[in-house]
N, C-alpha and C. Protein backbone atom coordinates (compact mmCIF):
# COMPACT_ATOMS: atom_id res chain seq x y z
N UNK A 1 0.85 -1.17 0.00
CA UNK A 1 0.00 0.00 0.00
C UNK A 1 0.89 1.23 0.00
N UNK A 2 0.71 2.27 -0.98
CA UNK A 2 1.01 3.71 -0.59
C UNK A 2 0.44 4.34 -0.10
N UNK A 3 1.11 5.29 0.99
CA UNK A 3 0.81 6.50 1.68
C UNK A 3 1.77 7.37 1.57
N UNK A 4 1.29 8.99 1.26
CA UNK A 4 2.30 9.91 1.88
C UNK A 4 2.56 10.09 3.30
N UNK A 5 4.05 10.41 3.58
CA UNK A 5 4.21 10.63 5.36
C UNK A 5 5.44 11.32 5.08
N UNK A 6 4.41 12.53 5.69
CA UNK A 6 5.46 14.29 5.70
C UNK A 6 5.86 14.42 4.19
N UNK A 7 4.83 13.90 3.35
CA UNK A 7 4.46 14.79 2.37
C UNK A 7 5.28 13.96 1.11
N UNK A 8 5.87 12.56 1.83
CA UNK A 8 6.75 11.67 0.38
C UNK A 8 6.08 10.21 0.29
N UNK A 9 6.58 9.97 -0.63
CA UNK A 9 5.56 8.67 -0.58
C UNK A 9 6.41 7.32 -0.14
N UNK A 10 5.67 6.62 0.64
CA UNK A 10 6.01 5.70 1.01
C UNK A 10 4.83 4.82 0.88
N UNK A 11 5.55 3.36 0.80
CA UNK A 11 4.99 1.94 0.59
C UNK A 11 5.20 1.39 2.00
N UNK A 12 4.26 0.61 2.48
CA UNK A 12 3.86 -0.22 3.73
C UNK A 12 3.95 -1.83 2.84
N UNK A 13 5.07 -2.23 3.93
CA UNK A 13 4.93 -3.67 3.61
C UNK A 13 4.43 -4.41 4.63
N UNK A 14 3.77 -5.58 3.81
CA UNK A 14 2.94 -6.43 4.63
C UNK A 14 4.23 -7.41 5.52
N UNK A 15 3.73 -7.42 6.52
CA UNK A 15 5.30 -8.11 7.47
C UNK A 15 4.17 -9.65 7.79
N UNK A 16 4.83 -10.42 8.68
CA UNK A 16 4.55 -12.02 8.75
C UNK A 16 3.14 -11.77 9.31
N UNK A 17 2.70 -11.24 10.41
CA UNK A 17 1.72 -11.10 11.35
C UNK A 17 -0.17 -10.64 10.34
N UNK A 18 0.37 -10.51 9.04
CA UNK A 18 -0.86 -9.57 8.77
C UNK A 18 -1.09 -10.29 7.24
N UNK A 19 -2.18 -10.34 6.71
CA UNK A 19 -2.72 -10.70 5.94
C UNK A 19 -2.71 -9.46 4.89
N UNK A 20 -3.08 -9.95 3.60
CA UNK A 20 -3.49 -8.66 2.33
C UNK A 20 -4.64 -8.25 3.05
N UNK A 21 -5.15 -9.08 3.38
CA UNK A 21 -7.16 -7.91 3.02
C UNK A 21 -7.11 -7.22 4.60
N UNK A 22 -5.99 -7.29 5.93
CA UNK A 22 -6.24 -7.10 6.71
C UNK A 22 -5.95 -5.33 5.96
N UNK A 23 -6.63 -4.27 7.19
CA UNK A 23 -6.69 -3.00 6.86
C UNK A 23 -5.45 -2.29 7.53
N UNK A 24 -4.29 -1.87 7.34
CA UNK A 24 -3.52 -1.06 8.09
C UNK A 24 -3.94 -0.52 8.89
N UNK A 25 -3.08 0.10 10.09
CA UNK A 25 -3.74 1.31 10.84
C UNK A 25 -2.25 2.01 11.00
N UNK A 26 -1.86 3.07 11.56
CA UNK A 26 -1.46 4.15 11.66
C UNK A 26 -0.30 3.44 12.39
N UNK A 27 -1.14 2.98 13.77
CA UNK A 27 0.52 2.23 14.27
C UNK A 27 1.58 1.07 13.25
N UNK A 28 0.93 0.62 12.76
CA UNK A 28 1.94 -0.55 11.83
C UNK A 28 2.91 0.86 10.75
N UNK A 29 2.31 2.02 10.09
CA UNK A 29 2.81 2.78 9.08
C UNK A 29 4.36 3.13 9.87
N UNK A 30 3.71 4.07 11.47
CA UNK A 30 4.96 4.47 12.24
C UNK A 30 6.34 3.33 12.45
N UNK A 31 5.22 2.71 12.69
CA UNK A 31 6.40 1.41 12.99
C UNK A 31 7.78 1.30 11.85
N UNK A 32 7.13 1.01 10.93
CA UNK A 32 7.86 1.06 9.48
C UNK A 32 8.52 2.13 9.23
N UNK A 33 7.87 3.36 9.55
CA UNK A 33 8.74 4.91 9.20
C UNK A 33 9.62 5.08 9.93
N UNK A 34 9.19 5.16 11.54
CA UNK A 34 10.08 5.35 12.32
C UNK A 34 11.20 4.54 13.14
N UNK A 35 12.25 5.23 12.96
CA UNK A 35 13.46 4.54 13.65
C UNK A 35 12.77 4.60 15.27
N UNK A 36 13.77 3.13 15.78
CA UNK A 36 13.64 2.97 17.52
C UNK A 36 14.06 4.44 18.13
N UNK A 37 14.41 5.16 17.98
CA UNK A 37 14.28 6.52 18.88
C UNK A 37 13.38 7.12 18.89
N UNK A 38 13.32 7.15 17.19
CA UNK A 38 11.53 8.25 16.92
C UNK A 38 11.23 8.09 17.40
N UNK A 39 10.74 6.53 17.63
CA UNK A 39 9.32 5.95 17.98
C UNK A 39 9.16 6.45 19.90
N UNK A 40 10.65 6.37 20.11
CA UNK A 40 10.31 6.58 21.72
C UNK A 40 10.19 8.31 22.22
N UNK A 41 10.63 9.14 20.98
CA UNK A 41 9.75 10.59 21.34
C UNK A 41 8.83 10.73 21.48
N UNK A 42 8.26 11.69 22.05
CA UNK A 42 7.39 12.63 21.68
C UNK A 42 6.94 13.02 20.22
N UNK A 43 5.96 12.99 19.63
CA UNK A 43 5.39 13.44 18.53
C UNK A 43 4.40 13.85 18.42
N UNK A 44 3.56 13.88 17.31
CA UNK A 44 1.97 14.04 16.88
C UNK A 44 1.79 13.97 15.54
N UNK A 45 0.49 13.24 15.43
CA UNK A 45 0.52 12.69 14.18
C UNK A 45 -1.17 13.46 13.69
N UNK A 46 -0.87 13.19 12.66
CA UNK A 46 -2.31 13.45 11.59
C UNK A 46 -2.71 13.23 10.49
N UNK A 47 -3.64 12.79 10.40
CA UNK A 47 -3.95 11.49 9.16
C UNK A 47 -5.08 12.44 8.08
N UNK A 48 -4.61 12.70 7.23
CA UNK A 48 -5.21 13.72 6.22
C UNK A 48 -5.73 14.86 6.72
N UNK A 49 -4.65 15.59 7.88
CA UNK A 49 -4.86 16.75 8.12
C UNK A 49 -5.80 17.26 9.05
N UNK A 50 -6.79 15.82 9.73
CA UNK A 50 -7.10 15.58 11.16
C UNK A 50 -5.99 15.01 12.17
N UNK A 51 -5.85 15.51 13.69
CA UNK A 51 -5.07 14.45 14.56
C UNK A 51 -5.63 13.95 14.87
N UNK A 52 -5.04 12.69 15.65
CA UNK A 52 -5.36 11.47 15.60
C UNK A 52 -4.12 11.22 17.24
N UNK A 53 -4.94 11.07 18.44
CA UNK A 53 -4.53 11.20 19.24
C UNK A 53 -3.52 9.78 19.65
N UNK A 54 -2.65 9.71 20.37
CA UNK A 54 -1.84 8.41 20.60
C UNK A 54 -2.23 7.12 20.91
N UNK A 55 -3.60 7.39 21.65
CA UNK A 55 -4.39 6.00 21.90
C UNK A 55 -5.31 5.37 20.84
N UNK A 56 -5.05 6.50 19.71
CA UNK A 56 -6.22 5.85 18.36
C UNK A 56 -5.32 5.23 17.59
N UNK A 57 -3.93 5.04 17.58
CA UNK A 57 -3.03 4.67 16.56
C UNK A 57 -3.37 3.38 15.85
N UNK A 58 -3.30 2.29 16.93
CA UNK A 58 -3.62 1.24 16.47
C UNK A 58 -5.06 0.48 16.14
N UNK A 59 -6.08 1.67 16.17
CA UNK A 59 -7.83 1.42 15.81
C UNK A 59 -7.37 2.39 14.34
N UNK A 60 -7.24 3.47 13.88
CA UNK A 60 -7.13 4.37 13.04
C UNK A 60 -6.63 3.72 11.98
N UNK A 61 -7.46 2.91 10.83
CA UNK A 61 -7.23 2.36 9.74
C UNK A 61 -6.66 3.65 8.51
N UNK A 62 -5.78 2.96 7.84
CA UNK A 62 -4.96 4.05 6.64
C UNK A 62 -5.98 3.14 5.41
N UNK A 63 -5.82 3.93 4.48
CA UNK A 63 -6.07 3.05 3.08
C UNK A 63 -5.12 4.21 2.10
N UNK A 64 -5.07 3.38 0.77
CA UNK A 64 -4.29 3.81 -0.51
C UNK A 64 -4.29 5.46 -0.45
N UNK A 65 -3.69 5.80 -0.41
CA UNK A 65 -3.24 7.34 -0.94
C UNK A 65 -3.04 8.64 0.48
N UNK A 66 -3.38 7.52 1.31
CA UNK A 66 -3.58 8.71 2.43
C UNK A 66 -2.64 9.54 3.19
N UNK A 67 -2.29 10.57 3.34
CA UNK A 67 -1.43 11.19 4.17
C UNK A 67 -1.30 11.56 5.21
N UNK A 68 0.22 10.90 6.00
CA UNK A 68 0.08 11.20 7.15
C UNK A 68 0.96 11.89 7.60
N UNK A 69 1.02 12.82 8.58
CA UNK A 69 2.06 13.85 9.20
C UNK A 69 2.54 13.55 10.04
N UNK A 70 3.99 13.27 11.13
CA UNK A 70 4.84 13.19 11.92
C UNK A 70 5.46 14.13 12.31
N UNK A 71 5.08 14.92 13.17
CA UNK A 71 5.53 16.09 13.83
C UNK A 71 6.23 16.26 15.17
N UNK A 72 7.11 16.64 15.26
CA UNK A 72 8.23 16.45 16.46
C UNK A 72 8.44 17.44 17.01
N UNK A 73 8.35 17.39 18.18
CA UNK A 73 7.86 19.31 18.66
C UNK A 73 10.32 19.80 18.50
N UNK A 74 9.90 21.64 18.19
CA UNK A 74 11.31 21.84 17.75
C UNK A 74 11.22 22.33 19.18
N UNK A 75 13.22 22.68 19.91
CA UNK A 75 13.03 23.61 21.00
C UNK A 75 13.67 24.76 20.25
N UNK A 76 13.73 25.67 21.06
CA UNK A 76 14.57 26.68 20.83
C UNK A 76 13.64 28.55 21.15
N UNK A 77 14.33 29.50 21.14
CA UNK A 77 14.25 30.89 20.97
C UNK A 77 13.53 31.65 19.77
């Protein structure tokens, strides 16, 4: 499946645990995008420009074309 995430396109591969017809959700995409550090920041995400709070990740089904945002809070002045 393609999705954009932060605006490039990326492909989701189906890993051992999951079937074709099963439906993605948001947590399997991160998983795949993000490296083991990402994953242990802080972020916020949003799935065609709604958020999509941290406890919906893994209910929040993706399908073909959809875009999602990964946002990492910056510090600074």
């Amino acid at each position: 499946m393609n999705v954009f995430i932060n605006g490039k396109s990326f492909t989701l591969v189906i890993n051992d645990t999951k079937s074709e017809t099963d439906d993605f959700v948001i947590a399997q995409a991160l998983e795949q995008f993000l490296n083991e550090y990402q994953q242990q920041t802080t972020f916020a995400v949003a799935l065609n420009s709604d958020f999509v709070g941290r406890g919906d990740y893994a209910q929040t089904p993706i399908k073909e074309g959809d875009s999602i945002d990964v946002l990492f809070p910056i510090q600074g002045g």
